[in-house]
Protein backbone atom coordinates (compact mmCIF):
# COMPACT_ATOMS: atom_id res chain seq x y z
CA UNK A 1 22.49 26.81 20.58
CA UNK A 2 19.96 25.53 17.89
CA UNK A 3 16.90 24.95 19.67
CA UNK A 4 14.65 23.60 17.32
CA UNK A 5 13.16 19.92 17.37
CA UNK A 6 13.58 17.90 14.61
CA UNK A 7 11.99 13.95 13.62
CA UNK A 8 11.95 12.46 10.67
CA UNK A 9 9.87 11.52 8.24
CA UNK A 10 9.55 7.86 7.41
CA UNK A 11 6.70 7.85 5.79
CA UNK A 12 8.65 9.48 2.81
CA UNK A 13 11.09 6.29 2.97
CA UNK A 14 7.89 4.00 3.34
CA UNK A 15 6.29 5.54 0.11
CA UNK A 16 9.74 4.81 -2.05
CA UNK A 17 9.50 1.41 -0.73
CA UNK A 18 5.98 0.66 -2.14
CA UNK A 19 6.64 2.47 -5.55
CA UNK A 20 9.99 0.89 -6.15
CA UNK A 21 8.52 -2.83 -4.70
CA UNK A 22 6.01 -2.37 -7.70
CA UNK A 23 8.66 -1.98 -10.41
CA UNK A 24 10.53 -4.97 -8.53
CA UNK A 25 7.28 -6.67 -9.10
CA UNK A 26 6.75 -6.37 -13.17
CA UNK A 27 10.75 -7.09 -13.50
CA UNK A 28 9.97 -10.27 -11.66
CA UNK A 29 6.91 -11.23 -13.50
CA UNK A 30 8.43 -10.47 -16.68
CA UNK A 31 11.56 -12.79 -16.08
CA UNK A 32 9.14 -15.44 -14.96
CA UNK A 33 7.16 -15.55 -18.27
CA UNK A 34 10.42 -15.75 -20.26
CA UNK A 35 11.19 -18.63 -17.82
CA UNK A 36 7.73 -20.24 -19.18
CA UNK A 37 8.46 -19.66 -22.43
CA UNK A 38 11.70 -20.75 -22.56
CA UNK A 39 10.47 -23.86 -20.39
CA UNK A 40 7.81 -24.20 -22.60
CA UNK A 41 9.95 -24.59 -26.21
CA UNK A 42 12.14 -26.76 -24.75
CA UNK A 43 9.56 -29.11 -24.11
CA UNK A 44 8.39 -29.05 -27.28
CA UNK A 45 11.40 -29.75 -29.17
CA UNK A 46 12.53 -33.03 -30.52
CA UNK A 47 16.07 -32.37 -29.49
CA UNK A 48 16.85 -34.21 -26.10
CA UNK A 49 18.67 -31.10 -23.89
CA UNK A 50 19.07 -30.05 -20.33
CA UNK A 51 16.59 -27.73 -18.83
CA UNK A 52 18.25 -24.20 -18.10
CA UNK A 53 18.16 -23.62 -14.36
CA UNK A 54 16.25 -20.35 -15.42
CA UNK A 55 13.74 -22.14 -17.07
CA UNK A 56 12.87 -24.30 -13.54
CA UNK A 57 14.05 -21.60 -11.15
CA UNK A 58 10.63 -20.62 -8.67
CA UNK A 59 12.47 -17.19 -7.82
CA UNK A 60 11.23 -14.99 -10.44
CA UNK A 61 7.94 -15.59 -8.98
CA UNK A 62 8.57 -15.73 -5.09
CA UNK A 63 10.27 -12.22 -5.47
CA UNK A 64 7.10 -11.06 -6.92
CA UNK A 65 5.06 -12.07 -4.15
CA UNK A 66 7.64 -10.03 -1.52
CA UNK A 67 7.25 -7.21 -3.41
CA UNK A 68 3.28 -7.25 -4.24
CA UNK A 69 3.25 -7.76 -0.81
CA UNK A 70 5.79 -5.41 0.30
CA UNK A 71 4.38 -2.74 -1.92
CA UNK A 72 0.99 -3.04 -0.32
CA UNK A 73 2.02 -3.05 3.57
CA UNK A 74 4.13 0.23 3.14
CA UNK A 75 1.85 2.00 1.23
CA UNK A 76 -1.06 1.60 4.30
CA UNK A 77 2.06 2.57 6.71
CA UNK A 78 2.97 5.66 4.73
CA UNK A 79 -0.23 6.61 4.90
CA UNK A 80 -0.56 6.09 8.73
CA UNK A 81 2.21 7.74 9.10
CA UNK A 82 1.80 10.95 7.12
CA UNK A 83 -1.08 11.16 9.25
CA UNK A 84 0.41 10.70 12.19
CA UNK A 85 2.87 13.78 11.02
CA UNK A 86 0.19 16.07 10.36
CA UNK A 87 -1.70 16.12 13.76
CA UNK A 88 1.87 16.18 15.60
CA UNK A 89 2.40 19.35 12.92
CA UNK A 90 -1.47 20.94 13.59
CA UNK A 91 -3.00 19.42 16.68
CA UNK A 92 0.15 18.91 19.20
CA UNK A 93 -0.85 22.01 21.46
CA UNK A 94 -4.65 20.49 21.33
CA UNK A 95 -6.37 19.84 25.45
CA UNK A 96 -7.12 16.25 23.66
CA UNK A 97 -4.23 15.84 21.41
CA UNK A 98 -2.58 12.50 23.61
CA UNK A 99 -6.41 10.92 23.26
CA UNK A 100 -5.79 11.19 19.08
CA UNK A 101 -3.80 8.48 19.41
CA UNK A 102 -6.62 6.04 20.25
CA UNK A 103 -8.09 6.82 17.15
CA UNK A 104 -8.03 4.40 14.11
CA UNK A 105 -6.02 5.39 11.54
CA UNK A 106 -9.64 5.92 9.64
CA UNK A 107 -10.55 7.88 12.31
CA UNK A 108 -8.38 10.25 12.37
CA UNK A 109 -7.58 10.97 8.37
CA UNK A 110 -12.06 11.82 8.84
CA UNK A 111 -11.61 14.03 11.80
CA UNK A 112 -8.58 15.98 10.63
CA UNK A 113 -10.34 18.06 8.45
CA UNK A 114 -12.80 18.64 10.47
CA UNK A 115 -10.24 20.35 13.16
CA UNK A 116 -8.86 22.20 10.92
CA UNK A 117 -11.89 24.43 10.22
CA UNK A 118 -13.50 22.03 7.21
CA UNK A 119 -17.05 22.05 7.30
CA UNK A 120 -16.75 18.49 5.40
CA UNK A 121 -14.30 15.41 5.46
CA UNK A 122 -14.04 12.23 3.18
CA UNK A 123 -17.05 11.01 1.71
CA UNK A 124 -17.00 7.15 2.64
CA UNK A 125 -18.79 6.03 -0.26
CA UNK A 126 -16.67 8.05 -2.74
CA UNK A 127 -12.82 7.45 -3.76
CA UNK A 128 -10.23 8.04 -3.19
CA UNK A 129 -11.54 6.81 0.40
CA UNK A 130 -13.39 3.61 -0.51
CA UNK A 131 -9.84 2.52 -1.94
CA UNK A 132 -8.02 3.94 1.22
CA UNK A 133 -10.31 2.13 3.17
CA UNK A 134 -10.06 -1.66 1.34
CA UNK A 135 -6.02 -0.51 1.73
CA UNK A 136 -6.09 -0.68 5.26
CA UNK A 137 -8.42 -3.82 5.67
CA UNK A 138 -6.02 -5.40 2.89
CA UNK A 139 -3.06 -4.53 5.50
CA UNK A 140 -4.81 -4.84 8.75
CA UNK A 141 -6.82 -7.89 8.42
CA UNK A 142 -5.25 -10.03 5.20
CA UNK A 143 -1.52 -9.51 5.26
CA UNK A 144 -0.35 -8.17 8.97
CA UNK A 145 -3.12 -10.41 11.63
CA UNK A 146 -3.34 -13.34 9.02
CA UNK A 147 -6.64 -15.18 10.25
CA UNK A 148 -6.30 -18.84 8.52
CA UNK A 149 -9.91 -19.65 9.29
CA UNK A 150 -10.91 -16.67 7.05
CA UNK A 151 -8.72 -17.23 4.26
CA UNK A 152 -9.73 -20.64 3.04
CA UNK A 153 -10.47 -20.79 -0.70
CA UNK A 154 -14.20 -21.20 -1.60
CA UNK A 155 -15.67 -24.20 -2.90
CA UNK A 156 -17.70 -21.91 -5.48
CA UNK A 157 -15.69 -18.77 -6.69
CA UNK A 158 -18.88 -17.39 -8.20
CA UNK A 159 -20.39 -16.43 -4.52
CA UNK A 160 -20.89 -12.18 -4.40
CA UNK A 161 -18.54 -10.38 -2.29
CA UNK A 162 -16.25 -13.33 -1.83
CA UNK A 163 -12.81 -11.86 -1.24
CA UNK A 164 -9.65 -12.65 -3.69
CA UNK A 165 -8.46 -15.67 -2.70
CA UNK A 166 -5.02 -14.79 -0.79
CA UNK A 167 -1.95 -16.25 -3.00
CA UNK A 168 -4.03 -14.26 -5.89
CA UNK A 169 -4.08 -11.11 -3.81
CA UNK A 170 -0.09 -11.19 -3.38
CA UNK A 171 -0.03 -11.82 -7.14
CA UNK A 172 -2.22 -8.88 -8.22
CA UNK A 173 0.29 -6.01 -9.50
CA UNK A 174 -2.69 -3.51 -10.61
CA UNK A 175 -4.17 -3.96 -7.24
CA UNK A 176 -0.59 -2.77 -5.69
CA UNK A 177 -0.61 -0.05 -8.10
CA UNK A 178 -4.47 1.05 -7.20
CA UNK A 179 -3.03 1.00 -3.63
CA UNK A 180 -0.37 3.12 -4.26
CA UNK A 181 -2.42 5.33 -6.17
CA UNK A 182 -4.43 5.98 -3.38
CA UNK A 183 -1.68 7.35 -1.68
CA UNK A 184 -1.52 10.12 -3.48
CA UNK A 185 -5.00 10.86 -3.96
CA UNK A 186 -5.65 10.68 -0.10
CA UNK A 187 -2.37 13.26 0.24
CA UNK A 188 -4.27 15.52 -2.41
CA UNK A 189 -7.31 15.53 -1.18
CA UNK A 190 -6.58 16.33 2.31
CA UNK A 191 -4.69 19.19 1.26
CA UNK A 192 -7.90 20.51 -0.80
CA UNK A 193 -10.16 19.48 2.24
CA UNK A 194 -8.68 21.54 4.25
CA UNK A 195 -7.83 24.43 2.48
CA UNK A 196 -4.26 23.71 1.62
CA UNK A 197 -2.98 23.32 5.06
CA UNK A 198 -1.43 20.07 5.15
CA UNK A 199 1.06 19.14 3.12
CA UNK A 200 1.06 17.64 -0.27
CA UNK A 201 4.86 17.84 -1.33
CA UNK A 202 6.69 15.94 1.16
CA UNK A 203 5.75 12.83 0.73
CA UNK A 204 5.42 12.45 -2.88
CA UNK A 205 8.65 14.89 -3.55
CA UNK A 206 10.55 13.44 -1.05
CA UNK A 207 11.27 16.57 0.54
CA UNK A 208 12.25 17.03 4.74
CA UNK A 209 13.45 13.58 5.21
């Protein structure tokens, strides 16, 4: 009888999810410029003719919102997940391994290297963690626990540190791709931090689902 316990590993499907959202995303805003263009000759002609429904259609753009913003949730949960998957891998035999979980998810990418025999973890104020960090804020605070109140668009958009302005943020493709990036730079740099003994292939070779 095979003994052996087996789970998944979502965070595999999660990081799919976010790449392939992004490609979604520059198919979609690429259809909605030819929409403008098209939109935009036909207004400028003499000739009297109907306006293509692809020329008014909002779609093009509303499926590039859902999948800026898709691409940005599941890259923060693939990387809470992965995680997740290396201290159940490492740290499940640990006295304190059920108190882990009360640990942010900043937390405990920090401390993992650190119980694993690192003498040093992420540097805060270096990347790829300053990005990992504005990730899960981006997730946490902007997208997931929506707070209207702190989301209202300034009356001056030259005021320092004043975040994007939210319909821009689900617009922003390269700040999707930085996001996704990051993924793979936080994967890589755990591995190095602690002296190759997470893993670095499963997520971004899609290998043990």
């Amino acid at each position: 009888m095979d003994t052996v316990r087996t789970h998944p590993y979502p965070e595999i499907l999660y990081y799919h999810i976010a790449r392939d959202a992004i490609e979604t995303a520059k198919i979609e805003k690429e259809r909605m410029k030819q929409a403008q263009k098209l939109y935009e000759a036909i207004e400028l002609s003499r000739v009297e003719q109907p306006i293509p429904k692809e020329a008014e259609s909002n779609e093009p753009w509303w499926k590039m919102l859902q999948a800026v913003a898709t691409s940005m949730v599941f890259s923060a949960l693939c990387l809470e997940t992965f995680i997740n998957q290396e201290y159940e891998e490492h740290l499940s035999r640990h006295e304190m391994f059920e108190d882990f979980d009360n640990l942010s998810g900043e937390a405990k990418w920090r401390l993992l290297p650190l119980l694993l025999g690192s003498s040093t973890t992420f540097d805060k104020s270096r990347e790829p963690y300053q990005t990992f960090h504005e990730l899960i804020r981006t997730r946490n605070q902007r997208l997931v626990h929506f707070k209207p109140e702190k989301e209202g668009q300034p009356p001056r958009r030259t005021l320092k540190n004043q975040s994007e302005y939210w319909s821009n943020l689900i617009q922003n493709i390269s700040l999707a791709e930085r996001y996704l990036a990051c993924v793979e730079q936080m994967i890589q740099e755990l591995h190095r931090l602690t002296g190759g003994k997470t893993d670095v292939t499963r997520v971004l070779h899609g290998r043990g689902m």
